[in-house]
C-alpha atoms as a PDB file:
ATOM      1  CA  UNK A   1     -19.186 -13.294  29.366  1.00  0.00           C
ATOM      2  CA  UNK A   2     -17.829 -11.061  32.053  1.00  0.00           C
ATOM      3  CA  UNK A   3     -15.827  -8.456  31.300  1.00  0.00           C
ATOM      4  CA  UNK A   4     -12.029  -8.976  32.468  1.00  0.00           C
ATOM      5  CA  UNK A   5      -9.270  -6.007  32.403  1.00  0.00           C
ATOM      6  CA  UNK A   6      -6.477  -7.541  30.052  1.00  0.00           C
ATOM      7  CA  UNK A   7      -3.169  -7.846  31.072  1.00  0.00           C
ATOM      8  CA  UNK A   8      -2.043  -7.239  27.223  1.00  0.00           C
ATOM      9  CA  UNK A   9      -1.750  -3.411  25.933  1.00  0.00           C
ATOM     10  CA  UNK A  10      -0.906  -2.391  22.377  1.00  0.00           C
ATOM     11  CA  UNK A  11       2.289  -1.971  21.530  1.00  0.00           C
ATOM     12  CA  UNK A  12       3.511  -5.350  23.892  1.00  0.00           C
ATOM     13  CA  UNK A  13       5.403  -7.347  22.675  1.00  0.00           C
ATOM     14  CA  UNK A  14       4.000 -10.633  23.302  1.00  0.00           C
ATOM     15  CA  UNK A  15       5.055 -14.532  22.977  1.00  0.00           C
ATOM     16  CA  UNK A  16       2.333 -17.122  21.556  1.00  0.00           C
ATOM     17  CA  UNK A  17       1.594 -19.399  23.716  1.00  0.00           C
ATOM     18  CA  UNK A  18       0.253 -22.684  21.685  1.00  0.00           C
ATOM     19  CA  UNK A  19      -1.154 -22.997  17.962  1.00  0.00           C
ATOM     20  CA  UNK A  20       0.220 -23.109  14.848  1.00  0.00           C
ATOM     21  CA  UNK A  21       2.651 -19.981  15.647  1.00  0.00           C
ATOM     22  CA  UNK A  22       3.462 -21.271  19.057  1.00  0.00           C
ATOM     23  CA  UNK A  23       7.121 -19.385  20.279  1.00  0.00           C
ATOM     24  CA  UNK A  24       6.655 -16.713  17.762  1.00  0.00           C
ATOM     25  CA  UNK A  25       7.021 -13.346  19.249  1.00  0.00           C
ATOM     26  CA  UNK A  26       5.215  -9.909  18.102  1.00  0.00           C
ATOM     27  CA  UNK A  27       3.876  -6.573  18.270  1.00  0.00           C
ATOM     28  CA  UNK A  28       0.173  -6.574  19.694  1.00  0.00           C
ATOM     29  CA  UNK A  29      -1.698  -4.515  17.272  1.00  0.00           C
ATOM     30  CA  UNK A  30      -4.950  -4.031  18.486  1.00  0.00           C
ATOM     31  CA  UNK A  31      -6.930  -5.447  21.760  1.00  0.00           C
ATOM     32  CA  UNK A  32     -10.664  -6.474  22.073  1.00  0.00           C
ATOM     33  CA  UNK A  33     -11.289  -6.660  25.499  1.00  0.00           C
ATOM     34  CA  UNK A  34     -15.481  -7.348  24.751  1.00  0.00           C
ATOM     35  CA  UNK A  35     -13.890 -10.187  23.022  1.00  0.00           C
ATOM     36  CA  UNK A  36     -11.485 -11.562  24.706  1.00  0.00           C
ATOM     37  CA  UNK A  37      -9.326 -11.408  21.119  1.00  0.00           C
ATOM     38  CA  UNK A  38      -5.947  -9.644  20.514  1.00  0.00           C
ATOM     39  CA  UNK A  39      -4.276  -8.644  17.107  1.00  0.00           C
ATOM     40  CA  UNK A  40      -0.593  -9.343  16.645  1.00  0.00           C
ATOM     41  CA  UNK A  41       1.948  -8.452  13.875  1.00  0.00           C
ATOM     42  CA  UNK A  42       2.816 -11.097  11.937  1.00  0.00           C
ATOM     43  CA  UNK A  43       1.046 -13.799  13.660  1.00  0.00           C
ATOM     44  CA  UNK A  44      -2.251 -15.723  12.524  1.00  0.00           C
ATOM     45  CA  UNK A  45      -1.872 -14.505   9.434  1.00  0.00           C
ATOM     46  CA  UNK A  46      -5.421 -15.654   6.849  1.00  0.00           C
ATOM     47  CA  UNK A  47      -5.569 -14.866   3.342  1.00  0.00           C
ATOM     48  CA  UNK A  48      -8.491 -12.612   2.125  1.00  0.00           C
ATOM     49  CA  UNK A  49      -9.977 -12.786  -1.153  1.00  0.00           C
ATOM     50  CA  UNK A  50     -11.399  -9.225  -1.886  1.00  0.00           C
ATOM     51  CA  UNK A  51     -12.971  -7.492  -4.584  1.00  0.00           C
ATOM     52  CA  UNK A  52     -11.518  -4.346  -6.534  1.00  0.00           C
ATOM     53  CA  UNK A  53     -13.086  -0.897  -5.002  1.00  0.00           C
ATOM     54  CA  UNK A  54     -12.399   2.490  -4.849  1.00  0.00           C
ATOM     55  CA  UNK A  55      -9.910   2.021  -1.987  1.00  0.00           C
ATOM     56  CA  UNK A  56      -8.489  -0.914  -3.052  1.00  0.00           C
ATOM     57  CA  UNK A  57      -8.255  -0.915  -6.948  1.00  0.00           C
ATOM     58  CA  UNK A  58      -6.206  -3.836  -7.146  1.00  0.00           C
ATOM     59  CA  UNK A  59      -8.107  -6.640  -5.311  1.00  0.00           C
ATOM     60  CA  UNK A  60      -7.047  -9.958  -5.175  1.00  0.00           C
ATOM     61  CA  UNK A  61      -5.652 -12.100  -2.075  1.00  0.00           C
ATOM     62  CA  UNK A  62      -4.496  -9.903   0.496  1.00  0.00           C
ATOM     63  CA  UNK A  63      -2.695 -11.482   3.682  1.00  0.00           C
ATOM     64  CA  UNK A  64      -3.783  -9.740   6.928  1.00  0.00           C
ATOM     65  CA  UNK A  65      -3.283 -10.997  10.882  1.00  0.00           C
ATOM     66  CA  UNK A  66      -6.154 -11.967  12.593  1.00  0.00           C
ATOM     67  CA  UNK A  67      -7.360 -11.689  16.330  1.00  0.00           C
ATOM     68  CA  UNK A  68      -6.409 -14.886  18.684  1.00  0.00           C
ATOM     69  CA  UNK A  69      -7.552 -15.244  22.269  1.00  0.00           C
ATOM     70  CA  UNK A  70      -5.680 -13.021  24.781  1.00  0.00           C
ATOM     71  CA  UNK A  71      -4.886 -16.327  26.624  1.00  0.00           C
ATOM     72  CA  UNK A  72      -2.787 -17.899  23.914  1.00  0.00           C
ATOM     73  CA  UNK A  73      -0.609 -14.836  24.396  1.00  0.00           C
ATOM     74  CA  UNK A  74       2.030 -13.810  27.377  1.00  0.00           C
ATOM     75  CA  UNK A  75       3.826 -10.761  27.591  1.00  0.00           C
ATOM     76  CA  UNK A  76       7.244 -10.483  27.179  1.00  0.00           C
ATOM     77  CA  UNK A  77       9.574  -8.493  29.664  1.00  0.00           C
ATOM     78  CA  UNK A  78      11.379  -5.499  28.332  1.00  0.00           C
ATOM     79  CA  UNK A  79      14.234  -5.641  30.758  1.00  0.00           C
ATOM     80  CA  UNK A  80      14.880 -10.165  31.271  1.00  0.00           C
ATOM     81  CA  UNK A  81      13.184 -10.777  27.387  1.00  0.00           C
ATOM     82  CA  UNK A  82      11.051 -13.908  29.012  1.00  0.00           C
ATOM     83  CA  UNK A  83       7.469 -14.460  28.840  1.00  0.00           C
ATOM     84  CA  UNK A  84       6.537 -13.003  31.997  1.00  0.00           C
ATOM     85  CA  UNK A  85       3.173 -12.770  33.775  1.00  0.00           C
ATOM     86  CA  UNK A  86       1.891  -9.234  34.822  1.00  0.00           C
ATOM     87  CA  UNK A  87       1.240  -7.939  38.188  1.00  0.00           C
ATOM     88  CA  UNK A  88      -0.312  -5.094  39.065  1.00  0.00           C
ATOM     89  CA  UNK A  89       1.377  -2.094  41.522  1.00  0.00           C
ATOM     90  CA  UNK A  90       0.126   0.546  42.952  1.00  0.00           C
ATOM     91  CA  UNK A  91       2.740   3.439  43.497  1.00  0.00           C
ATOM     92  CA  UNK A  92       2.707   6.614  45.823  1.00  0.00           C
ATOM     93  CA  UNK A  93       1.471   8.453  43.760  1.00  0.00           C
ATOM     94  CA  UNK A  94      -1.797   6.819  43.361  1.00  0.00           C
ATOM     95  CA  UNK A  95      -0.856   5.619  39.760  1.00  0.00           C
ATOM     96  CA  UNK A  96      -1.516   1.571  38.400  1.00  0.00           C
ATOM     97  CA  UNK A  97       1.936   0.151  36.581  1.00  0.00           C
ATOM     98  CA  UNK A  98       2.182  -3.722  35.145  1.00  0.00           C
ATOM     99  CA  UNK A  99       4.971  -5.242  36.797  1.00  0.00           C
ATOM    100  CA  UNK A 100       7.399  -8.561  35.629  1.00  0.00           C
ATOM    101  CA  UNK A 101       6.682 -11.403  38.112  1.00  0.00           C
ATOM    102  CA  UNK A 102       9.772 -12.985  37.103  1.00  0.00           C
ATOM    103  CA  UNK A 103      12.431 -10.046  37.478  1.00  0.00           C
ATOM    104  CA  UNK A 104       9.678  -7.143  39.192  1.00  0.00           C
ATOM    105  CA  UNK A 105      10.547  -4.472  36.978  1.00  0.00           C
ATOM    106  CA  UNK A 106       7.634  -2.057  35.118  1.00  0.00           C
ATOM    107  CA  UNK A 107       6.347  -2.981  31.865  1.00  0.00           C
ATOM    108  CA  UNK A 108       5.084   0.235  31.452  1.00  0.00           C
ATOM    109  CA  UNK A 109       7.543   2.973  30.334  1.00  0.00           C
ATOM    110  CA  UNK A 110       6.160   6.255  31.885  1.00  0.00           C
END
């Protein structure tokens, strides 16, 4: 599998796209670009039966989110609030900043 840049940075916010949490929004946690995967706060949530250790004394079922595919997720806008898809700018300076395709304003707050 090649190795795409992702559109999706931590700390998005982000809209899922289809699944069982389809229109929920969140807060990507974590990106695995080898993977293709991305983390999100509240969403895909599993249920993990662990064993008591030494950092965890108290075992049991612990919820956690899980990674879904990067392409089951769009980012949201800061400035319209839609699902937007990202662009990329260059500026004068030399520097790389996501853009909104719907409303062309930066995603990225410099």
């Amino acid at each position: 599998m090649a190795l795409i840049r992702p559109k999706v940075k931590k700390g998005d916010t982000v809209v899922v796209l289809s699944g069982k949490d389809k229109d929920r929004r969140g807060k990507v946690l974590r990106v695995l670009p080898r993977e293709g995967k991305v983390t999100v706060e509240g969403i895909n949530i599993i249920k993990r039966h662990t064993k008591p250790t030494r950092t965890a004394p108290q075992g049991g079922i612990i919820q956690r989110p899980a990674p879904l595919p990067i392409s089951k997720v769009m980012v949201v806008c800061p400035k319209c609030g839609k699902p937007s898809r990202v662009a990329r700018n260059v500026l004068a300076d030399g520097s790389r900043v996501r853009v909104c395709r719907k409303c062309g304003q930066e995603i990225d707050a410099r």
